[in-house]
PDB file of N, CA and C in Angstrom:
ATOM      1  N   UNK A   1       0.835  -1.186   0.000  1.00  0.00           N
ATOM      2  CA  UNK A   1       0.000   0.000   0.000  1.00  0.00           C
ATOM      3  C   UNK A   1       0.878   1.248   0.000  1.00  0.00           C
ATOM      4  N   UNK A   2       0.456   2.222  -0.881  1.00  0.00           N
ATOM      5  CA  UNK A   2       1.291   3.404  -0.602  1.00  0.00           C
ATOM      6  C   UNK A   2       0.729   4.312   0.376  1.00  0.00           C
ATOM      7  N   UNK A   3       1.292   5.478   0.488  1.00  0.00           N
ATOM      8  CA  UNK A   3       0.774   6.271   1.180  1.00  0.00           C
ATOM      9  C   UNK A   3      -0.545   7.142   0.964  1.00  0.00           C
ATOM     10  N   UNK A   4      -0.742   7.364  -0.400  1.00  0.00           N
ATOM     11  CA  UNK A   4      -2.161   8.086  -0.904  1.00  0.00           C
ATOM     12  C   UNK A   4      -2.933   6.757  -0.289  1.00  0.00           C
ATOM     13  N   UNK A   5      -2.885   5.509  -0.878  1.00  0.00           N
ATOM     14  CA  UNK A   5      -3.703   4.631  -0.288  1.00  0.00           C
ATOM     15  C   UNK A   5      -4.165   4.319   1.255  1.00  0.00           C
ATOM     16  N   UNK A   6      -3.320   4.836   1.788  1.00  0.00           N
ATOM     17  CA  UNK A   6      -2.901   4.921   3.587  1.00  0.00           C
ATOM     18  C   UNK A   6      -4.102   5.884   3.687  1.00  0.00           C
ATOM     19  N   UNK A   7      -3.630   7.430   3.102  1.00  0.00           N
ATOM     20  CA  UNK A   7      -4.374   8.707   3.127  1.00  0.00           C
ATOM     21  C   UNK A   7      -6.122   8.886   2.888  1.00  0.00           C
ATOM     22  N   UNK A   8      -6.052   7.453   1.649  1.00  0.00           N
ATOM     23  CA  UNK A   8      -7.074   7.891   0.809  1.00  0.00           C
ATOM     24  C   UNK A   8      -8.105   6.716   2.052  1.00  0.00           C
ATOM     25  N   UNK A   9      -7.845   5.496   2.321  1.00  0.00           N
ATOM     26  CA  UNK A   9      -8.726   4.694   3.233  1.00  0.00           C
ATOM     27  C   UNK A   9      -8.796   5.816   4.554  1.00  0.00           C
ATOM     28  N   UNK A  10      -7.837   6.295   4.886  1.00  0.00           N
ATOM     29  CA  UNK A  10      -8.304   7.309   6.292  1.00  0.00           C
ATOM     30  C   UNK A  10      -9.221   8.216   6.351  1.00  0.00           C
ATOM     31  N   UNK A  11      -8.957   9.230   4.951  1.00  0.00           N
ATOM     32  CA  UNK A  11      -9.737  10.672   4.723  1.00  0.00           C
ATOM     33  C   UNK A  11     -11.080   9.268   4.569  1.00  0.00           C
ATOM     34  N   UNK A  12     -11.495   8.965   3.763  1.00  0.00           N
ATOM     35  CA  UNK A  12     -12.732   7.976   3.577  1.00  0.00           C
ATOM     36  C   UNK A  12     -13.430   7.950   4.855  1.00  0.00           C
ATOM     37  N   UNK A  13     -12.484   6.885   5.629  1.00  0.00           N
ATOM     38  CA  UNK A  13     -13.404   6.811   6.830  1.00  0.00           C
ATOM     39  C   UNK A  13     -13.995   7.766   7.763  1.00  0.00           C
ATOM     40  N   UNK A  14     -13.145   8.938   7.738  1.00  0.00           N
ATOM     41  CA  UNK A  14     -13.572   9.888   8.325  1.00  0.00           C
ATOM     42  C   UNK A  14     -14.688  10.701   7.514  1.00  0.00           C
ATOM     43  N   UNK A  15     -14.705  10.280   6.555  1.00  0.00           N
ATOM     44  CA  UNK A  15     -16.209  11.052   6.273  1.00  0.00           C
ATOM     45  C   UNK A  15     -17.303  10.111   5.793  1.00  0.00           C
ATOM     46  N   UNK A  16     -17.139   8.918   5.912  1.00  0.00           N
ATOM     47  CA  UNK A  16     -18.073   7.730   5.655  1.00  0.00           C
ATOM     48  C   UNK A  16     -17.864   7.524   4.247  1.00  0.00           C
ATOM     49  N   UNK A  17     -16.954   7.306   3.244  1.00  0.00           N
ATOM     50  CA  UNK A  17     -16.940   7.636   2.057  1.00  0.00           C
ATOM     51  C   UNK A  17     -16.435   6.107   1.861  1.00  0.00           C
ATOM     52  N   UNK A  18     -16.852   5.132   0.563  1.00  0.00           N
ATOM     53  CA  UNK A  18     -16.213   4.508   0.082  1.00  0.00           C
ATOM     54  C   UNK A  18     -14.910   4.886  -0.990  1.00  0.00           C
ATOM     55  N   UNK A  19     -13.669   4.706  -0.980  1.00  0.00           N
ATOM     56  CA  UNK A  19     -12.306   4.799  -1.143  1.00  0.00           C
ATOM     57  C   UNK A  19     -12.288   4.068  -3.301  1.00  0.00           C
ATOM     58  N   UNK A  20     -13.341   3.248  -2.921  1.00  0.00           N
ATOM     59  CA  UNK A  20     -13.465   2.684  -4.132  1.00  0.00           C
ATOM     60  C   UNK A  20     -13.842   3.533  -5.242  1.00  0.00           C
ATOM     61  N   UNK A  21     -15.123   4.848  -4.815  1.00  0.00           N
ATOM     62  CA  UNK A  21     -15.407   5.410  -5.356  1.00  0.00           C
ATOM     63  C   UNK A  21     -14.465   6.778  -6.006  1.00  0.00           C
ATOM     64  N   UNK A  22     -13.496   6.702  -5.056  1.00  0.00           N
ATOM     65  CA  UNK A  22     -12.667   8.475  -5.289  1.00  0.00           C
ATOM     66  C   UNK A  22     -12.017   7.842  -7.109  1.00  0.00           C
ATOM     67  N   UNK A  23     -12.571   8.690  -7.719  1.00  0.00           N
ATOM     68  CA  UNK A  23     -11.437   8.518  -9.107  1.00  0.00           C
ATOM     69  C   UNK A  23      -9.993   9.623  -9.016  1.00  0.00           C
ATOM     70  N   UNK A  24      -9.275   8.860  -7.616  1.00  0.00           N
ATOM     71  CA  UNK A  24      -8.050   9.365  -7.549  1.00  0.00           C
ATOM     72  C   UNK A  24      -6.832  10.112  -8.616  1.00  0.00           C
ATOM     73  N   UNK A  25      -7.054   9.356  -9.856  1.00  0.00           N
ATOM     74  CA  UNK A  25      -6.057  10.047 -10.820  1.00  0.00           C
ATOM     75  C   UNK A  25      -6.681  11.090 -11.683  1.00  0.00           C
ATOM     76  N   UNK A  26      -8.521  11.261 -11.769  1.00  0.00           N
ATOM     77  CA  UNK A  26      -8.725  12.236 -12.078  1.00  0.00           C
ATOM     78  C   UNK A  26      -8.827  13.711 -11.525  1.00  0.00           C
ATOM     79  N   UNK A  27      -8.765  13.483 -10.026  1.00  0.00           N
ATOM     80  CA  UNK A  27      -8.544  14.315  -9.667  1.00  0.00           C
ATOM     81  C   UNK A  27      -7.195  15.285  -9.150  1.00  0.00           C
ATOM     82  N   UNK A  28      -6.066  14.469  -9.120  1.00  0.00           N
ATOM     83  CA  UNK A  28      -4.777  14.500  -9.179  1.00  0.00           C
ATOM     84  C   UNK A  28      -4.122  15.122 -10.662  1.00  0.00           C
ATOM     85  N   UNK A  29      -5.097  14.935 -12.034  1.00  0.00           N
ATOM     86  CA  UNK A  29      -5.200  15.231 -13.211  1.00  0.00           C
ATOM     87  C   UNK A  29      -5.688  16.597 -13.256  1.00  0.00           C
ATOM     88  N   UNK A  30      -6.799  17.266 -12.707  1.00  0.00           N
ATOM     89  CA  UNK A  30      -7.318  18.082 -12.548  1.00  0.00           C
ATOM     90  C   UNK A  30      -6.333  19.590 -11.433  1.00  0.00           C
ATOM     91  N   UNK A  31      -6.241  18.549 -10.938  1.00  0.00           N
ATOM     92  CA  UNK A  31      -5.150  19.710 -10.041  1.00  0.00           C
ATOM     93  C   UNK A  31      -4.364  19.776 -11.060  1.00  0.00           C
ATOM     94  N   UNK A  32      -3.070  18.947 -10.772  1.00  0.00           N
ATOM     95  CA  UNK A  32      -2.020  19.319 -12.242  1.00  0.00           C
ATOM     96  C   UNK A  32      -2.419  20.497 -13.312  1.00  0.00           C
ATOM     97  N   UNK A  33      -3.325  19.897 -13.854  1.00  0.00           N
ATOM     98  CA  UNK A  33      -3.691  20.887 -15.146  1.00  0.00           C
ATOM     99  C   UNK A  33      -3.952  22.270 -14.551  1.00  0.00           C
ATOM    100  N   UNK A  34      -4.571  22.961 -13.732  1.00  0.00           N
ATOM    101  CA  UNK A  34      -4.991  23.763 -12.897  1.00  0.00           C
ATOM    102  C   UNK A  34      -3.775  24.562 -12.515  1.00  0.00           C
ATOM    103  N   UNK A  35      -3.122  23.787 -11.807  1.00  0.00           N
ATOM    104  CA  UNK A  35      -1.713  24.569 -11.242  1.00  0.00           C
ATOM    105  C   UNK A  35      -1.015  24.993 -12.092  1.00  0.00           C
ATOM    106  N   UNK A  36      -0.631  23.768 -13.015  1.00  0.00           N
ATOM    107  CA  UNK A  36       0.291  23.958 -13.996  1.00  0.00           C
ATOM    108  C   UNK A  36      -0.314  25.103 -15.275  1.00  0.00           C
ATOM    109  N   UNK A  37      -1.206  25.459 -15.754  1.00  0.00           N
ATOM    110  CA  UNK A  37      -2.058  25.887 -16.616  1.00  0.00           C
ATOM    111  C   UNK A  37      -2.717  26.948 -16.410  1.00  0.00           C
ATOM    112  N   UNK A  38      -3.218  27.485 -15.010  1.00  0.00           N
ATOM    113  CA  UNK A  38      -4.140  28.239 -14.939  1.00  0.00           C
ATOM    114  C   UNK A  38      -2.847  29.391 -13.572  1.00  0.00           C
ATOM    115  N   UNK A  39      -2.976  28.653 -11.979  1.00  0.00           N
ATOM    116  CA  UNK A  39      -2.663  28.995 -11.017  1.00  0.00           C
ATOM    117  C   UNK A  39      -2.451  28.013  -9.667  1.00  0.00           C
ATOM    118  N   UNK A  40      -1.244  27.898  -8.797  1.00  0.00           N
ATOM    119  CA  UNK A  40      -1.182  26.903  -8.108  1.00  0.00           C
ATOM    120  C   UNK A  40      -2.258  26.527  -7.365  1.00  0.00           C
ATOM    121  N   UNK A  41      -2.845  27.915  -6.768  1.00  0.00           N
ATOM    122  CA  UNK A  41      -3.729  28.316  -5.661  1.00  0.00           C
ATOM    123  C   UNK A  41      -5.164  27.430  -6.175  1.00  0.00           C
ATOM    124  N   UNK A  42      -5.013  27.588  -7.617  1.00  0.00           N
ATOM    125  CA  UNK A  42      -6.591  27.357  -8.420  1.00  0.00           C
ATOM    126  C   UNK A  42      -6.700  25.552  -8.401  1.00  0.00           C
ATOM    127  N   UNK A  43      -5.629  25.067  -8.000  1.00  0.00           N
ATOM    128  CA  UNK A  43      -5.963  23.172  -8.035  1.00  0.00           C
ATOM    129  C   UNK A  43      -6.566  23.252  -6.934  1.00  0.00           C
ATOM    130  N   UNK A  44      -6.607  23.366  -5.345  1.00  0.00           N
ATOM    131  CA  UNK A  44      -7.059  22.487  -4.722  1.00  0.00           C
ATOM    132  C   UNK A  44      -8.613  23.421  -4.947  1.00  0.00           C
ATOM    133  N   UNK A  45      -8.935  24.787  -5.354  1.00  0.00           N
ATOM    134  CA  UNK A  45     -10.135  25.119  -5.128  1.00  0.00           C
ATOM    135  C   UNK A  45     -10.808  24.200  -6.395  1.00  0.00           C
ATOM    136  N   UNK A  46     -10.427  24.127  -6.953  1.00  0.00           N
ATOM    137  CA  UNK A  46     -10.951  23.295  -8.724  1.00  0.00           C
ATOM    138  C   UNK A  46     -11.107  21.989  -8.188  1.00  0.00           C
ATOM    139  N   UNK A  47     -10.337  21.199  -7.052  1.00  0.00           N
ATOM    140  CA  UNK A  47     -10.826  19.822  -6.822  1.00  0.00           C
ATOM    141  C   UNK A  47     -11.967  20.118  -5.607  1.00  0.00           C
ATOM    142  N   UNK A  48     -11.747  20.813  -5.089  1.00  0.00           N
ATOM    143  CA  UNK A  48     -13.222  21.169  -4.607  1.00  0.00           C
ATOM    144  C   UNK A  48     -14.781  20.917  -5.541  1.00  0.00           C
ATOM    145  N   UNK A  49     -13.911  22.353  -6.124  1.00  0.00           N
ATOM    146  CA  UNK A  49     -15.116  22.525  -7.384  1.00  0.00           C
ATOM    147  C   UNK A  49     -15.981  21.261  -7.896  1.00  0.00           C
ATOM    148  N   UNK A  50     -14.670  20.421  -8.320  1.00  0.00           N
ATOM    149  CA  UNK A  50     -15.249  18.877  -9.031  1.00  0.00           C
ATOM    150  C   UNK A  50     -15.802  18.316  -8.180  1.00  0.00           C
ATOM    151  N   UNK A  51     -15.492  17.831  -6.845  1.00  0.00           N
ATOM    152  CA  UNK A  51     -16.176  17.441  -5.830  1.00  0.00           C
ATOM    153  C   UNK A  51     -17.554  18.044  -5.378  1.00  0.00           C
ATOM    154  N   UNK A  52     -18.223  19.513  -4.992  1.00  0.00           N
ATOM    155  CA  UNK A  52     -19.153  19.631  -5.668  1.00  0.00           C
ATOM    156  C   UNK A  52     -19.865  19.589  -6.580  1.00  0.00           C
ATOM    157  N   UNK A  53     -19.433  19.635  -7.746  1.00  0.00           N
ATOM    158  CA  UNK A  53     -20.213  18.952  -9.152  1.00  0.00           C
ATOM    159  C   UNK A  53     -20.535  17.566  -8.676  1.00  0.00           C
ATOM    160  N   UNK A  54     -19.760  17.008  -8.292  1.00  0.00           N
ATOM    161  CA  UNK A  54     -20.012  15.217  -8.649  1.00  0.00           C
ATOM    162  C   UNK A  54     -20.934  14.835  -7.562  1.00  0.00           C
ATOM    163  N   UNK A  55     -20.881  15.667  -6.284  1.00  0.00           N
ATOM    164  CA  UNK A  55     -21.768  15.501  -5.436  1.00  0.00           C
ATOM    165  C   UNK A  55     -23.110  15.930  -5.877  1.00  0.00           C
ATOM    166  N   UNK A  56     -23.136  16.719  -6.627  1.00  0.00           N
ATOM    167  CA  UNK A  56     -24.631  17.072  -7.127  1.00  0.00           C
ATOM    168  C   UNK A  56     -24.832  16.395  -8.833  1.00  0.00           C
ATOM    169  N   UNK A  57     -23.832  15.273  -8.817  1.00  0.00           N
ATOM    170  CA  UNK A  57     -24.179  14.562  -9.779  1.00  0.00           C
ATOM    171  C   UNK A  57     -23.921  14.345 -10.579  1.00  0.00           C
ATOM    172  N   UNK A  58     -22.574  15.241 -11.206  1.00  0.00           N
ATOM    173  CA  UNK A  58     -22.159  15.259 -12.169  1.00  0.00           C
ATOM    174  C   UNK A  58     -21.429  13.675 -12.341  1.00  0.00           C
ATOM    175  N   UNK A  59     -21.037  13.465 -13.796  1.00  0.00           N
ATOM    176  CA  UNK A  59     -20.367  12.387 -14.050  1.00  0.00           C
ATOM    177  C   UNK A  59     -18.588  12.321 -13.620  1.00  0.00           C
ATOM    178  N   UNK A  60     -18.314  12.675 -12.772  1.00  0.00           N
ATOM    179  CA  UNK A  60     -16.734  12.516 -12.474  1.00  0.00           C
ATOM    180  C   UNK A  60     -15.766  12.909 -13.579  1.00  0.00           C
ATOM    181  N   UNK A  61     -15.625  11.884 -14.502  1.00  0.00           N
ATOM    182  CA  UNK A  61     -14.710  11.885 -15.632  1.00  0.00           C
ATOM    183  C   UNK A  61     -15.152  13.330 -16.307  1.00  0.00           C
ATOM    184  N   UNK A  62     -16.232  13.269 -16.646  1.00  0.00           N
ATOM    185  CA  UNK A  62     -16.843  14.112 -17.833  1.00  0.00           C
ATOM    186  C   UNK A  62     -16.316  16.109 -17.017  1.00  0.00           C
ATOM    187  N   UNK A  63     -16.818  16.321 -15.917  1.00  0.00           N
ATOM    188  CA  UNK A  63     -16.390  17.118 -14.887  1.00  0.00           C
ATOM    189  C   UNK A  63     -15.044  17.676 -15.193  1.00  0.00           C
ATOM    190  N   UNK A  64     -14.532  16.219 -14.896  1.00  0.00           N
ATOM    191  CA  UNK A  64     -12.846  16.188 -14.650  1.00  0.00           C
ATOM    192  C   UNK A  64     -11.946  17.153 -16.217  1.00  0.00           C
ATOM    193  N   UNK A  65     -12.661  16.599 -17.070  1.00  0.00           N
ATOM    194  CA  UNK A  65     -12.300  16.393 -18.570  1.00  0.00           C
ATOM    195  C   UNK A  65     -12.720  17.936 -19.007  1.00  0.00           C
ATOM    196  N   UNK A  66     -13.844  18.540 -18.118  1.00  0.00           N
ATOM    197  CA  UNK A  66     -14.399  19.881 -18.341  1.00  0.00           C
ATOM    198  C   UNK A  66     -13.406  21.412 -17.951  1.00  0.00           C
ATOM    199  N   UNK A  67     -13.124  20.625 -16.335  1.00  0.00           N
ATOM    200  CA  UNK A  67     -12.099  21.449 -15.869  1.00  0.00           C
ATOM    201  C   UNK A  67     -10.544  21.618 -16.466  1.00  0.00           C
ATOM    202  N   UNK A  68      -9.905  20.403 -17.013  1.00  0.00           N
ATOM    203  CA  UNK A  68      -8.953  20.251 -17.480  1.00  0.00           C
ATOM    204  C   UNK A  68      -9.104  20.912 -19.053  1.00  0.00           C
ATOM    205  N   UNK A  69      -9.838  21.102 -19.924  1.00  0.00           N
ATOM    206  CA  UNK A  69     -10.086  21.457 -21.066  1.00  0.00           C
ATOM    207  C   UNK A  69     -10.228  23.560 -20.797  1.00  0.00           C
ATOM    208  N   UNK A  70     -10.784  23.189 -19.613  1.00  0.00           N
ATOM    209  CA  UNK A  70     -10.851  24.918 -19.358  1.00  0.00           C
ATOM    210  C   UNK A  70      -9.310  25.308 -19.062  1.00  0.00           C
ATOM    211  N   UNK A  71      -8.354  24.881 -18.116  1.00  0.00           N
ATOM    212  CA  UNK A  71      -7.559  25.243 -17.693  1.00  0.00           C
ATOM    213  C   UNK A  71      -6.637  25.411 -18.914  1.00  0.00           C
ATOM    214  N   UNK A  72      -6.592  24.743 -19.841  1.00  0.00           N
ATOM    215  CA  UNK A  72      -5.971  24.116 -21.706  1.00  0.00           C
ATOM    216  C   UNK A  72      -5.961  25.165 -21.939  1.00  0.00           C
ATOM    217  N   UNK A  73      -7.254  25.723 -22.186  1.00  0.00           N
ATOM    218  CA  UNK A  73      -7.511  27.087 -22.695  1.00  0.00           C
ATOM    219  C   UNK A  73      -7.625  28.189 -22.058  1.00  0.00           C
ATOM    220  N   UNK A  74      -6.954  27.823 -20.788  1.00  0.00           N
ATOM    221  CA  UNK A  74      -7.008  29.457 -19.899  1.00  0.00           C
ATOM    222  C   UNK A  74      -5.682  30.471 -20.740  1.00  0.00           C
ATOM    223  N   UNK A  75      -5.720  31.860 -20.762  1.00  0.00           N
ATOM    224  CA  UNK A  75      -4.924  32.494 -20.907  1.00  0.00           C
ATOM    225  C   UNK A  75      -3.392  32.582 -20.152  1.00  0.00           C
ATOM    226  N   UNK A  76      -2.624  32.394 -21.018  1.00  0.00           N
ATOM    227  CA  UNK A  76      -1.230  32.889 -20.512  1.00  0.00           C
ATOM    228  C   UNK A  76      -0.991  33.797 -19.741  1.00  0.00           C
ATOM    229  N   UNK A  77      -0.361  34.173 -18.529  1.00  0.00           N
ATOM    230  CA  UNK A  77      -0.045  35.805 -18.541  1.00  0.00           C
ATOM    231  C   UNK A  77       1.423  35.654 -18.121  1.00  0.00           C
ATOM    232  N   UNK A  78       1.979  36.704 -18.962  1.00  0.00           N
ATOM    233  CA  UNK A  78       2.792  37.737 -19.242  1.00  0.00           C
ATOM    234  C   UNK A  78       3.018  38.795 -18.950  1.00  0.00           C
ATOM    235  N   UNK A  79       3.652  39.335 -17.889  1.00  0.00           N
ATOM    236  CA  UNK A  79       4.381  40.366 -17.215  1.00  0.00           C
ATOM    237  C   UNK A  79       2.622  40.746 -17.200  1.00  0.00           C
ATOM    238  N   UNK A  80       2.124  40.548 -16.417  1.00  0.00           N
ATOM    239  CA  UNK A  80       1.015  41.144 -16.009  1.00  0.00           C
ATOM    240  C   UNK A  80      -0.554  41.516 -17.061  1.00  0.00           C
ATOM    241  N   UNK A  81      -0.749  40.820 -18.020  1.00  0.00           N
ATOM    242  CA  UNK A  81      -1.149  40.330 -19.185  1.00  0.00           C
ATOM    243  C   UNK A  81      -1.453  39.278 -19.472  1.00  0.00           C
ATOM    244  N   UNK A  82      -2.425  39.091 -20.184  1.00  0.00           N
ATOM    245  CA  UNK A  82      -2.795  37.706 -20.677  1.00  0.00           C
ATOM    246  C   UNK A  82      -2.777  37.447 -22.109  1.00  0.00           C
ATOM    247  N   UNK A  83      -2.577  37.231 -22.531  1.00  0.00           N
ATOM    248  CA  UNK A  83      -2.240  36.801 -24.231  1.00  0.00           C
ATOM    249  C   UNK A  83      -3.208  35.268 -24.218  1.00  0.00           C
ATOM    250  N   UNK A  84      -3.693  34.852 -25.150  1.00  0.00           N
ATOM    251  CA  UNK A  84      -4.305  32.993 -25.639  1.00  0.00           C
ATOM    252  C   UNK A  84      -3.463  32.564 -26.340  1.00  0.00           C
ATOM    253  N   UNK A  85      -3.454  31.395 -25.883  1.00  0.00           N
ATOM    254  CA  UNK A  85      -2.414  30.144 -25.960  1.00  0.00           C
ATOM    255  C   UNK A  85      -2.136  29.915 -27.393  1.00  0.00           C
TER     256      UNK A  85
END
């Protein structure tokens, strides 16, 4: 077991959550893209984000695939500027 797995059965239990359900690499995907793409600050609020969506139903992947496609196309900035990619 690694340690996310350590992390991911703990955070679970503490909120009654099955561990089976977290689609761990999409959301680890979603940050990435976010940080790397948009702003560091903007991954963990964006895995929030997805986590509300999916709690109200959204399809996970599809979510995931939404946020990451936005961040694709977020603007560059440049000395205080934004220019498109």
């Amino acid at each position: 077991m690694t340690v996310m797995d350590d992390w991911l059965t703990a955070a679970c239990a503490e909120l009654d959550l099955d561990p089976s359900e977290v689609p761990v690499s999409a959301v680890l995907d979603v940050a990435r893209d976010v940080a790397h793409q948009v702003l560091r600050p903007g991954a963990p609020v964006s895995a929030y984000l997805l986590g509300v969506a999916v709690g109200r139903g959204a399809d996970p992947a599809a979510a995931a695939a939404r946020i990451s496609a936005l961040a694709g196309s977020w603007p560059v900035e440049l000395d205080g500027t934004t220019d498109a990619k």
